[in-house]
N, C-alpha and C. Protein backbone atom coordinates (compact mmCIF):
# COMPACT_ATOMS: atom_id res chain seq x y z
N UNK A 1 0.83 -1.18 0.00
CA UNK A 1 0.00 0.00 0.00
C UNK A 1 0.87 1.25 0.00
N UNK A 2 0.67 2.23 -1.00
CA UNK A 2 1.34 3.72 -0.46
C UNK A 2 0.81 4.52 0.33
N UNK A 3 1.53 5.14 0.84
CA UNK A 3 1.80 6.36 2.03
C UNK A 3 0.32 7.07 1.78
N UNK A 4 -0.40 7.37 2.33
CA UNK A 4 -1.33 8.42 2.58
C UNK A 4 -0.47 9.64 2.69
N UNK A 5 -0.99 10.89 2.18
CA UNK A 5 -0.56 12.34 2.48
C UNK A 5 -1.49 12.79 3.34
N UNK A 6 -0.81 12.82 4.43
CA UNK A 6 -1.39 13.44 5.73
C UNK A 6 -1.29 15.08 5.73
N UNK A 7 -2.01 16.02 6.43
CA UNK A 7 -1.64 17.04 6.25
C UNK A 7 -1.08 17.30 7.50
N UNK A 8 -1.54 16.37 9.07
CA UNK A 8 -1.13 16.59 9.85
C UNK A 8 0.26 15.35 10.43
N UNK A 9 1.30 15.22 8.91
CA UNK A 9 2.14 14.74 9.05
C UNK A 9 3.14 15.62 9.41
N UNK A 10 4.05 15.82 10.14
CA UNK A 10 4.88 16.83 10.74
C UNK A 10 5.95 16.96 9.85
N UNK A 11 6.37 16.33 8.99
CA UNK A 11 7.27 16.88 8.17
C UNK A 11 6.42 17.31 6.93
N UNK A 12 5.35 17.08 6.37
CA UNK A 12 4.51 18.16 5.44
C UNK A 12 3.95 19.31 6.05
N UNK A 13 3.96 19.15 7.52
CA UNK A 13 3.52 21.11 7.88
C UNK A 13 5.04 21.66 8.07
N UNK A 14 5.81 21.09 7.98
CA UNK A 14 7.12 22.02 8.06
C UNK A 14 7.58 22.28 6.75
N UNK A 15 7.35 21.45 5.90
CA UNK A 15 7.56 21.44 4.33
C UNK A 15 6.73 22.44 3.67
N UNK A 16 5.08 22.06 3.62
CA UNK A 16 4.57 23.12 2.77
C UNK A 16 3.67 24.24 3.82
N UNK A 17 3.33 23.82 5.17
CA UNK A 17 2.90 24.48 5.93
C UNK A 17 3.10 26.06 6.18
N UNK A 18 2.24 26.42 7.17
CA UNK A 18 2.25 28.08 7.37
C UNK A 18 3.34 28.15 7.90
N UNK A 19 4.15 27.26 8.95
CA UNK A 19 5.25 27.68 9.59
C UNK A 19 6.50 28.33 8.57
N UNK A 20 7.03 27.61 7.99
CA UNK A 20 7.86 27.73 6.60
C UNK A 20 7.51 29.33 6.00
N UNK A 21 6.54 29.22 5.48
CA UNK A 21 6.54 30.49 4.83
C UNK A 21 6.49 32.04 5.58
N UNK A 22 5.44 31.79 6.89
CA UNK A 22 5.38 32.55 7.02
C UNK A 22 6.80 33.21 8.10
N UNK A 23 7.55 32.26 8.37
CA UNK A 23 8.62 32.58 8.69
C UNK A 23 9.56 33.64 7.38
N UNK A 24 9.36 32.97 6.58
CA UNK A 24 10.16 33.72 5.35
C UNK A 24 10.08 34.71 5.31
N UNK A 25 8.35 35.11 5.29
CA UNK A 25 7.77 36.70 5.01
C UNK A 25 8.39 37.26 5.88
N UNK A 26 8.22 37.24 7.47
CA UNK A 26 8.70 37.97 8.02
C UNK A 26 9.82 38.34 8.44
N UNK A 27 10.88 37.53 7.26
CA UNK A 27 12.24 37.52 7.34
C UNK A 27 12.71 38.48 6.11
N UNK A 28 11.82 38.43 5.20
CA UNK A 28 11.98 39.32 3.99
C UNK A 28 11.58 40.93 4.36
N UNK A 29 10.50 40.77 5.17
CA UNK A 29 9.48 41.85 5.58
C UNK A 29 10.58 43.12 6.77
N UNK A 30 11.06 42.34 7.89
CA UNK A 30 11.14 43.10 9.01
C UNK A 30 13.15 42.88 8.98
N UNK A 31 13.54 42.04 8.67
CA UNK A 31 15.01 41.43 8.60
C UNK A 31 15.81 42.01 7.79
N UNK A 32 15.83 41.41 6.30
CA UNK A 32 16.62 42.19 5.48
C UNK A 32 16.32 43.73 5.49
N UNK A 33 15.34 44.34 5.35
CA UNK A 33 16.09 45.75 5.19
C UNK A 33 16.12 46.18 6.41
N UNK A 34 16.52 46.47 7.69
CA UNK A 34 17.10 46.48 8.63
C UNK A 34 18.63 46.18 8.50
N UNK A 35 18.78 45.14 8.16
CA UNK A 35 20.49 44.38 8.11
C UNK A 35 20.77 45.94 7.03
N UNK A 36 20.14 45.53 5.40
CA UNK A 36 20.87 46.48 4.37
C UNK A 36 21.10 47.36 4.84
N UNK A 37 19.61 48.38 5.80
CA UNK A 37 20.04 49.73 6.10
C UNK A 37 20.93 50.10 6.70
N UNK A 38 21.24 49.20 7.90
CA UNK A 38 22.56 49.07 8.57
C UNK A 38 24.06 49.04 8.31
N UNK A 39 23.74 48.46 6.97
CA UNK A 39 24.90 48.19 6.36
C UNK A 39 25.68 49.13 5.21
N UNK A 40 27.32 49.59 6.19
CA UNK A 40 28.00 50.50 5.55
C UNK A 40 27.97 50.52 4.24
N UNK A 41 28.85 49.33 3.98
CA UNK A 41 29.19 48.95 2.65
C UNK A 41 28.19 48.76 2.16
N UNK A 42 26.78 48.31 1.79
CA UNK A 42 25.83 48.84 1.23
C UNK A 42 25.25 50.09 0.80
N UNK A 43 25.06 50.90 1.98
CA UNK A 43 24.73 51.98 1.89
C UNK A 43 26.05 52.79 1.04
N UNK A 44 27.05 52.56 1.24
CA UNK A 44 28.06 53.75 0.49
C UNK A 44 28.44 52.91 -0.80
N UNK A 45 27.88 51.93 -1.36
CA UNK A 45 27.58 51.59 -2.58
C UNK A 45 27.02 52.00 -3.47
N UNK A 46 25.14 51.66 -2.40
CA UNK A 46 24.13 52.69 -2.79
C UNK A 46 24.47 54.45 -3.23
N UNK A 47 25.23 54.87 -2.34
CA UNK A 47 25.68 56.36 -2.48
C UNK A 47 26.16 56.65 -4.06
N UNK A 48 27.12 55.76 -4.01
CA UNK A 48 28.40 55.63 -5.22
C UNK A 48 27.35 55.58 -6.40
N UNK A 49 26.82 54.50 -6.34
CA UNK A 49 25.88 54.19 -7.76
C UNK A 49 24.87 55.03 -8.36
N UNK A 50 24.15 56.11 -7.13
CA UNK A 50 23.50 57.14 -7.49
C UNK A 50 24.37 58.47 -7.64
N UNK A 51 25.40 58.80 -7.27
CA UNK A 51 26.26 59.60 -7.85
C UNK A 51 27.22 59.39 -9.35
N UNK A 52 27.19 58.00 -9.48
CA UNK A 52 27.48 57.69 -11.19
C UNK A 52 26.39 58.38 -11.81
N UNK A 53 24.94 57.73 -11.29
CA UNK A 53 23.73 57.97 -11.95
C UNK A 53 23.76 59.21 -12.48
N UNK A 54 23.78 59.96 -11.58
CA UNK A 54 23.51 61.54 -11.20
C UNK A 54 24.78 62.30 -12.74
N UNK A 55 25.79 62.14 -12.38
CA UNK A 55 26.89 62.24 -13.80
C UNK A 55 26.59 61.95 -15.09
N UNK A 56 26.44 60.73 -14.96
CA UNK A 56 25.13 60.03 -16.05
C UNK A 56 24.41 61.18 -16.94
N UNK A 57 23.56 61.35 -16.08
CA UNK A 57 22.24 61.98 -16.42
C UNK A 57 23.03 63.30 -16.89
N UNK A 58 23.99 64.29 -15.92
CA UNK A 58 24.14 65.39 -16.36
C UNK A 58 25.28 65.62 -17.80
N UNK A 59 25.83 64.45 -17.79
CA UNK A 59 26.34 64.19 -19.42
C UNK A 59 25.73 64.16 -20.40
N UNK A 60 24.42 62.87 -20.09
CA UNK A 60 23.25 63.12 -21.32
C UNK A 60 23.05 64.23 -21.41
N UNK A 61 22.94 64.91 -20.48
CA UNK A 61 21.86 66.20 -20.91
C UNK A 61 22.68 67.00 -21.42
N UNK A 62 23.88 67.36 -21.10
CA UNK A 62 25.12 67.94 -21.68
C UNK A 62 24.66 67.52 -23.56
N UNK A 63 24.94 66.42 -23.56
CA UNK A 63 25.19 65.72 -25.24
C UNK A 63 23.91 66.36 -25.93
N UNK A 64 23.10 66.41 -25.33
CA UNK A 64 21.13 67.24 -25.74
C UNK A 64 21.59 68.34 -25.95
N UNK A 65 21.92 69.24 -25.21
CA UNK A 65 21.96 71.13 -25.01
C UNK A 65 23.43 71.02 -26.36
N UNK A 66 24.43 70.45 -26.46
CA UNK A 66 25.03 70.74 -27.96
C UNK A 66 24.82 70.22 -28.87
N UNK A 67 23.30 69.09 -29.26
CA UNK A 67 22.87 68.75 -30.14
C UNK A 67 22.28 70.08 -30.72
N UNK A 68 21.38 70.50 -29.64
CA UNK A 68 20.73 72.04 -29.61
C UNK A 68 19.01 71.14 -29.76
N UNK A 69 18.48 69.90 -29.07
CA UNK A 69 17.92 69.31 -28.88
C UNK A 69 17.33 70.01 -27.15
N UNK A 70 15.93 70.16 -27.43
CA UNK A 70 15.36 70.63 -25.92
C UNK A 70 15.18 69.26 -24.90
N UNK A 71 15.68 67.57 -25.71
CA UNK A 71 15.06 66.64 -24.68
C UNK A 71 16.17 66.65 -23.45
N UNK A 72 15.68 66.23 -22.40
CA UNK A 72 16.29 66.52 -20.85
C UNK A 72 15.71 65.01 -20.56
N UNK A 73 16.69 64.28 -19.86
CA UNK A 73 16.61 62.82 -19.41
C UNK A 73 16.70 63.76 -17.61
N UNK A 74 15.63 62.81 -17.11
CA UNK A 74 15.74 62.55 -15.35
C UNK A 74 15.75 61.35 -15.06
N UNK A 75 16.96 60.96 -14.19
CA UNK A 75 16.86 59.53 -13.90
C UNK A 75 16.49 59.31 -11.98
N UNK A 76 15.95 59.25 -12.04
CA UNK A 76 15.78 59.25 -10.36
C UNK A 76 16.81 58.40 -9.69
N UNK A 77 16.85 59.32 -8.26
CA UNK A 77 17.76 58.07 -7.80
C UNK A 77 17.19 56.52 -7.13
N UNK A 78 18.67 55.74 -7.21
CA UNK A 78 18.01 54.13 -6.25
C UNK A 78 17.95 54.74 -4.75
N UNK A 79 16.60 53.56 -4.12
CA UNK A 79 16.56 53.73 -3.13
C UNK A 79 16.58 52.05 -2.83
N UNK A 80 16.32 52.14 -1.26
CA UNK A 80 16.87 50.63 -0.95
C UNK A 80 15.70 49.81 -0.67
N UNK A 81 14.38 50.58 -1.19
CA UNK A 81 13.64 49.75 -1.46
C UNK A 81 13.63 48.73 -2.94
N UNK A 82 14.03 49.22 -3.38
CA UNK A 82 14.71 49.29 -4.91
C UNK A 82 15.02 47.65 -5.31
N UNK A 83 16.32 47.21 -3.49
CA UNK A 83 16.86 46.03 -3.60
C UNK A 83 16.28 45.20 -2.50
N UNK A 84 14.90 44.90 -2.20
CA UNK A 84 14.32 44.22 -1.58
C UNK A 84 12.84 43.39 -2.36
N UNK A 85 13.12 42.27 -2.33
CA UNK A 85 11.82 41.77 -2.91
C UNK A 85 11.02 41.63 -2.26
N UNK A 86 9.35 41.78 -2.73
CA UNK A 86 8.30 42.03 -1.65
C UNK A 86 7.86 40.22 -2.29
C-alpha cells in the first residue's frame, strides 16, 4: 500500500505548511532591510551608484543642449527599497 498524504504529518507542515513560509515573510518583511540599512558597505555603494547615476544623467543632458535638442533625461535616484523583494 502507499503512504497516505497526511496534512497533519509533521514533516509536510514544516515542508509546505504556514510555519515555513510565514517565517520567510517575516524575514523578507522586518530582517533584510534592517540588516541592508545598517549596512556600511551597502549603503556607500548605494551612495556611489547614485552619484554615477547623477553624472550620467548630467552628461546626457550635456550631449542634448550641444545637439541644440530641448530633450532633458531625469533619472531618479536608487533607493533601498529598490533592492528588496516584496
Amino acid at each position: 500500500m502507499s503512504k497516505k498524504k497526511s496534512y497533519m504529518d509533521k514533516n509536510n507542515i514544516l515542508k509546505e505548511g504556514i510555519v515555513t513560509s510565514t517565517i520567510e515573510q517575516l524575514f523578507k518583511k522586518f530582517i533584510v532591510p534592517k540588516t541592508l540599512k545598517n549596512n556600511k558597505k551597502f549603503t556607500s555603494s548605494l551612495d556611489d551608484l547614485n552619484d554615477s547615476v547623477s553624472d550620467l544623467e548630467k552628461h546626457i543632458n550635456d550631449e542634448y543642449k550641444k545637439m541644440g535638442s530641448k530633450k532633458r533625461v531625469n533619472i531618479k535616484p536608487y533607493k533601498l527599497k529598490d533592492f528588496i523583494r516584496k
